[in-house]
C-alpha atoms as a PDB file:
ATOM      1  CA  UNK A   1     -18.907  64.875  39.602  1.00  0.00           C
ATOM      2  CA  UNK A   2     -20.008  61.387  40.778  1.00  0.00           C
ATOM      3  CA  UNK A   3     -22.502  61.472  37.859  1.00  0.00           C
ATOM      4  CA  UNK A   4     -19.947  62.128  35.523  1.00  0.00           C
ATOM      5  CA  UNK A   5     -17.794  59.437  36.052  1.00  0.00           C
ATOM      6  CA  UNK A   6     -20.292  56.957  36.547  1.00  0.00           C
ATOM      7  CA  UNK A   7     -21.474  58.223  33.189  1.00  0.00           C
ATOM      8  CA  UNK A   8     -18.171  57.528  31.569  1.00  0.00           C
ATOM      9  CA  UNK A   9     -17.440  54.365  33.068  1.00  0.00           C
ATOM     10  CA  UNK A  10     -20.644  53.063  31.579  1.00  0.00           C
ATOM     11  CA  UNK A  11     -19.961  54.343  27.992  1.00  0.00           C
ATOM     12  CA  UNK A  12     -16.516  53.089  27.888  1.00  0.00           C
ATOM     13  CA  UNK A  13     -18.138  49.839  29.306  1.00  0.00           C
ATOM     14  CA  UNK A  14     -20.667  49.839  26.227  1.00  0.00           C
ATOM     15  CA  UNK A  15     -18.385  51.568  23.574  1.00  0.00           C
ATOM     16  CA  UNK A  16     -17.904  48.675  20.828  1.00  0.00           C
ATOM     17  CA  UNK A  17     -15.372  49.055  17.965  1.00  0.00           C
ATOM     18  CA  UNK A  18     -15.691  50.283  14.678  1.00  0.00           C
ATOM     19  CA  UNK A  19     -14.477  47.881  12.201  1.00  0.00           C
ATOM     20  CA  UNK A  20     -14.492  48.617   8.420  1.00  0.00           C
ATOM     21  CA  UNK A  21     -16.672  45.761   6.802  1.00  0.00           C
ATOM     22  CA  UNK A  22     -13.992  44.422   4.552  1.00  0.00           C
ATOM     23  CA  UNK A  23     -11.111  44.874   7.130  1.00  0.00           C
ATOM     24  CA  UNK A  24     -13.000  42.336   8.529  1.00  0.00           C
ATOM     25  CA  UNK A  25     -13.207  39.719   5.638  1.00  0.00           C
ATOM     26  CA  UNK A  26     -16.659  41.048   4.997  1.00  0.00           C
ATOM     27  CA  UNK A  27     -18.285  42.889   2.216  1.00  0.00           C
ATOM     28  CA  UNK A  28     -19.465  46.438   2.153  1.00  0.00           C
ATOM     29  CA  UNK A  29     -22.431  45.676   0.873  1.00  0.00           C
ATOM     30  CA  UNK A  30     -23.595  42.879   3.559  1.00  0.00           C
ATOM     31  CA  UNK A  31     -22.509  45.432   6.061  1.00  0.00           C
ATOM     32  CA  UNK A  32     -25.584  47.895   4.156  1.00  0.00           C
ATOM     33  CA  UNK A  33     -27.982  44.901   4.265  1.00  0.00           C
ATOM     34  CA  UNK A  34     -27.622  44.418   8.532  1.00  0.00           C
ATOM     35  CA  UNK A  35     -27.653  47.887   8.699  1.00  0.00           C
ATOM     36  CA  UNK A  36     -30.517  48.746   6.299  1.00  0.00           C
ATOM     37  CA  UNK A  37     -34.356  48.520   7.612  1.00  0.00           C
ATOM     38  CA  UNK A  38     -36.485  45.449   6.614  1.00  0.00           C
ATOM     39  CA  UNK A  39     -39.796  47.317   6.702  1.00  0.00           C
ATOM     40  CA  UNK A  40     -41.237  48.584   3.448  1.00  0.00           C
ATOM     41  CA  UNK A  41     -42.693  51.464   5.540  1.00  0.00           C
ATOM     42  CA  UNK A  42     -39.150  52.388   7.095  1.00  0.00           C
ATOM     43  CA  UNK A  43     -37.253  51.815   4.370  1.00  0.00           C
ATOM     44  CA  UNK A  44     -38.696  54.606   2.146  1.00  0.00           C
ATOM     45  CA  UNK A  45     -36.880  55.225  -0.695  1.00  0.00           C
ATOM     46  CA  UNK A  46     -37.333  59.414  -2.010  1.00  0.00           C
ATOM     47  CA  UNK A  47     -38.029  60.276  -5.211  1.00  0.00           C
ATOM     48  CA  UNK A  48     -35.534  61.737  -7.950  1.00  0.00           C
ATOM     49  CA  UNK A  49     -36.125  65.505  -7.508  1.00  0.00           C
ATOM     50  CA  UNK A  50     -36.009  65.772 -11.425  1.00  0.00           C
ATOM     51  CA  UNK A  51     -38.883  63.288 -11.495  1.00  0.00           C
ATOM     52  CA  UNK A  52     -40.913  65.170  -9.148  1.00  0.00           C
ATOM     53  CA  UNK A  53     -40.430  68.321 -11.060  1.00  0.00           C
ATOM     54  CA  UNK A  54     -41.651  66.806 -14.048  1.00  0.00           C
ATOM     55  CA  UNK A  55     -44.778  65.283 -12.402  1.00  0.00           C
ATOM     56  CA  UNK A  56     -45.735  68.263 -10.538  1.00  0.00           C
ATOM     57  CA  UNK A  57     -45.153  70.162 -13.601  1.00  0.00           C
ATOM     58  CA  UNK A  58     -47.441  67.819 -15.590  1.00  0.00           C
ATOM     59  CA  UNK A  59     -49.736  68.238 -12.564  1.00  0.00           C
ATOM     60  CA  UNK A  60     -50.110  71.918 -12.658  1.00  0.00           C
ATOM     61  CA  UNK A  61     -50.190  72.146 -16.448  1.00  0.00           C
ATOM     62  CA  UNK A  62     -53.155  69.835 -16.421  1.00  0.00           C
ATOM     63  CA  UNK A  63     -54.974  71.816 -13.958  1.00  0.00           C
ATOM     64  CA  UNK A  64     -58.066  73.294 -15.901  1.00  0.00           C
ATOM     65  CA  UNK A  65     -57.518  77.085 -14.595  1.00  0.00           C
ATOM     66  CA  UNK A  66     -54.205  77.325 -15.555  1.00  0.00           C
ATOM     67  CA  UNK A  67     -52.819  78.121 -18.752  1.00  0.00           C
ATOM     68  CA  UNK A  68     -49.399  75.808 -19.555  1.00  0.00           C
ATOM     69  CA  UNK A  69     -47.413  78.340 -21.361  1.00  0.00           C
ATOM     70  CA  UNK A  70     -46.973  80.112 -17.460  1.00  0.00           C
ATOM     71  CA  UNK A  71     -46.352  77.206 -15.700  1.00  0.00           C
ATOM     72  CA  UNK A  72     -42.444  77.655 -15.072  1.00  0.00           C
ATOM     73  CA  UNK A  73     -40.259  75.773 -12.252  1.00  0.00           C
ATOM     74  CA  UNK A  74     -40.651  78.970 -10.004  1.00  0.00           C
ATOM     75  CA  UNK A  75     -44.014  79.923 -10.987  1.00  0.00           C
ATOM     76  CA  UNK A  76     -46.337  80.990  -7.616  1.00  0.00           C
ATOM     77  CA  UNK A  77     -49.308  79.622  -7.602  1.00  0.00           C
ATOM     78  CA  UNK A  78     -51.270  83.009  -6.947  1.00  0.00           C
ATOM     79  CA  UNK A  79     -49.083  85.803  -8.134  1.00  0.00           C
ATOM     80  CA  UNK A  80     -47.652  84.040 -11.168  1.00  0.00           C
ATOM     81  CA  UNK A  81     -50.135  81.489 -12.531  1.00  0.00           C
ATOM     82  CA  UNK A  82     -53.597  83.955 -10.634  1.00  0.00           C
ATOM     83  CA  UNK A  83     -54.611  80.627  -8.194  1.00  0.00           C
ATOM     84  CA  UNK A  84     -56.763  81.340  -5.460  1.00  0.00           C
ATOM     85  CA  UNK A  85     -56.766  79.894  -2.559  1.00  0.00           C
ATOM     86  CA  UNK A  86     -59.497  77.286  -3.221  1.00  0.00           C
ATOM     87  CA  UNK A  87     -57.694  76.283  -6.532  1.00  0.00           C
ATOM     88  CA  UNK A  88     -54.197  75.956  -4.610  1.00  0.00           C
ATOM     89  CA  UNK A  89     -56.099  73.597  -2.606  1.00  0.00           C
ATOM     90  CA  UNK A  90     -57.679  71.909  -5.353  1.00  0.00           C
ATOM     91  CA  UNK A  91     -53.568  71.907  -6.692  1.00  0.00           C
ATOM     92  CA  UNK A  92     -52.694  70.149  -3.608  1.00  0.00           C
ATOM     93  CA  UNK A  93     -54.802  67.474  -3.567  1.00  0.00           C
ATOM     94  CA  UNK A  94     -53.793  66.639  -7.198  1.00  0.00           C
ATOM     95  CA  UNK A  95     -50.597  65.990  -5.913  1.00  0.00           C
ATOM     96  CA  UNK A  96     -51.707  63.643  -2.852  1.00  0.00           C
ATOM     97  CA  UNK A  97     -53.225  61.715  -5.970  1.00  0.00           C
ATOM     98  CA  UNK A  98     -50.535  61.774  -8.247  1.00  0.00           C
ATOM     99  CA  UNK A  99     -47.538  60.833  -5.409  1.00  0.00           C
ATOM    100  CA  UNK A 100     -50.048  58.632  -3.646  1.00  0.00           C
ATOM    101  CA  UNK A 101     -49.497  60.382   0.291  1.00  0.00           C
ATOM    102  CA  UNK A 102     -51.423  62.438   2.166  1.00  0.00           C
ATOM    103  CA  UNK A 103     -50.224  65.868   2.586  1.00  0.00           C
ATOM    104  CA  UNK A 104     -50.742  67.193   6.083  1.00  0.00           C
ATOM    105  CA  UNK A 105     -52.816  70.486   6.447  1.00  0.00           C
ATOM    106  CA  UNK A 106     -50.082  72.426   8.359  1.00  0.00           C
ATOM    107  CA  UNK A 107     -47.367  71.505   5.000  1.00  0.00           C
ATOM    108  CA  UNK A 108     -50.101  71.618   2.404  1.00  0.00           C
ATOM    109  CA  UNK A 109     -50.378  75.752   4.207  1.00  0.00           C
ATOM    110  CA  UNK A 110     -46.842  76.493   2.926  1.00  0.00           C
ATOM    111  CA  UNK A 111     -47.251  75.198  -0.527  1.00  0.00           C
ATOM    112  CA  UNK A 112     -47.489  78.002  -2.646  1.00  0.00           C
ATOM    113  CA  UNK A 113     -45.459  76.990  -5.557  1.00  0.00           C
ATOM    114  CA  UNK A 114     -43.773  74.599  -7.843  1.00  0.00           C
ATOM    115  CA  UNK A 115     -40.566  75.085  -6.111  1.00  0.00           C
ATOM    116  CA  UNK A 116     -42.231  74.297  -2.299  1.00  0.00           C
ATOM    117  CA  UNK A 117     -44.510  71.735  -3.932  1.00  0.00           C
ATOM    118  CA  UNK A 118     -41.070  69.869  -5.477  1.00  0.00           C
ATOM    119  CA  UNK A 119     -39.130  70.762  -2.586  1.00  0.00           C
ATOM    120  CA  UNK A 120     -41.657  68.929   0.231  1.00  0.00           C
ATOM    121  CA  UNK A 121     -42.461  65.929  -2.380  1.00  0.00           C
ATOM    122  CA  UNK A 122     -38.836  65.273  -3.037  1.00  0.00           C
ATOM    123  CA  UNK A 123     -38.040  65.208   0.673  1.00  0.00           C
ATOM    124  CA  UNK A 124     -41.211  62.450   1.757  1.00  0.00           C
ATOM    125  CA  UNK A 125     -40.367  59.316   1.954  1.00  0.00           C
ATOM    126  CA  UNK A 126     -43.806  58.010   1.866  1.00  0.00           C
ATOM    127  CA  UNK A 127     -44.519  59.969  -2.092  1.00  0.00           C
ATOM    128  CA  UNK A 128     -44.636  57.713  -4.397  1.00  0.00           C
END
């Protein structure tokens, strides 16, 4: 109980007003620059899922064991397009080179389509 109201005490002690940037003769977009990150590292801008669709399309189309006319938005990498393990692997690594990232082993696992591929690119902010 003590806790509890020491607890609330503090937060109402720390609690600081929200004021809307331009209620406060500011602009909205200032108010996005103090609040934005100044790393290039944290900042990490994602891709355009379209793009990434198109490049890992490109990607698998290219890959020598794979014949283009199969190679669909949905396709699976074994059952649709007959990839093996090895050669999903080989697929995988094409895309670390073409987004310039390094997929981790336990995500590049799960990747066993375009969809996943598009899906994990589109969502890393460090693909390029």
């Amino acid at each position: 109980m003590a806790m509890a109201a020491a607890r609330r005490a503090l937060l109402a002690h720390l609690r600081v007003p929200a004021v809307h940037p331009a209620a406060a003769g500011g602009t909205i977009p200032a108010a996005r620059r103090l609040l934005s990150s100044t790393t290039e590292e944290t900042k990490g801008s994602f891709l355009d899922k379209g793009e990434v669709a198109d490049r890992v399309l490109s990607v698998v189309k290219n890959f020598q064991k794979v014949e283009p006319s199969k190679v669909t938005p949905t396709a699976h990498f074994q059952k649709d397009l007959g990839l093996d393990s090895l050669d999903t692997v080989e697929v995988v690594m094409a895309f670390e080179e073409e987004f310039s990232f390094e997929i981790p082993d336990n995500e590049a696992e799960k990747i066993d389509s375009i969809k996943t591929a598009v899906d994990f690119i589109a969502s890393h902010p460090q693909a390029k």
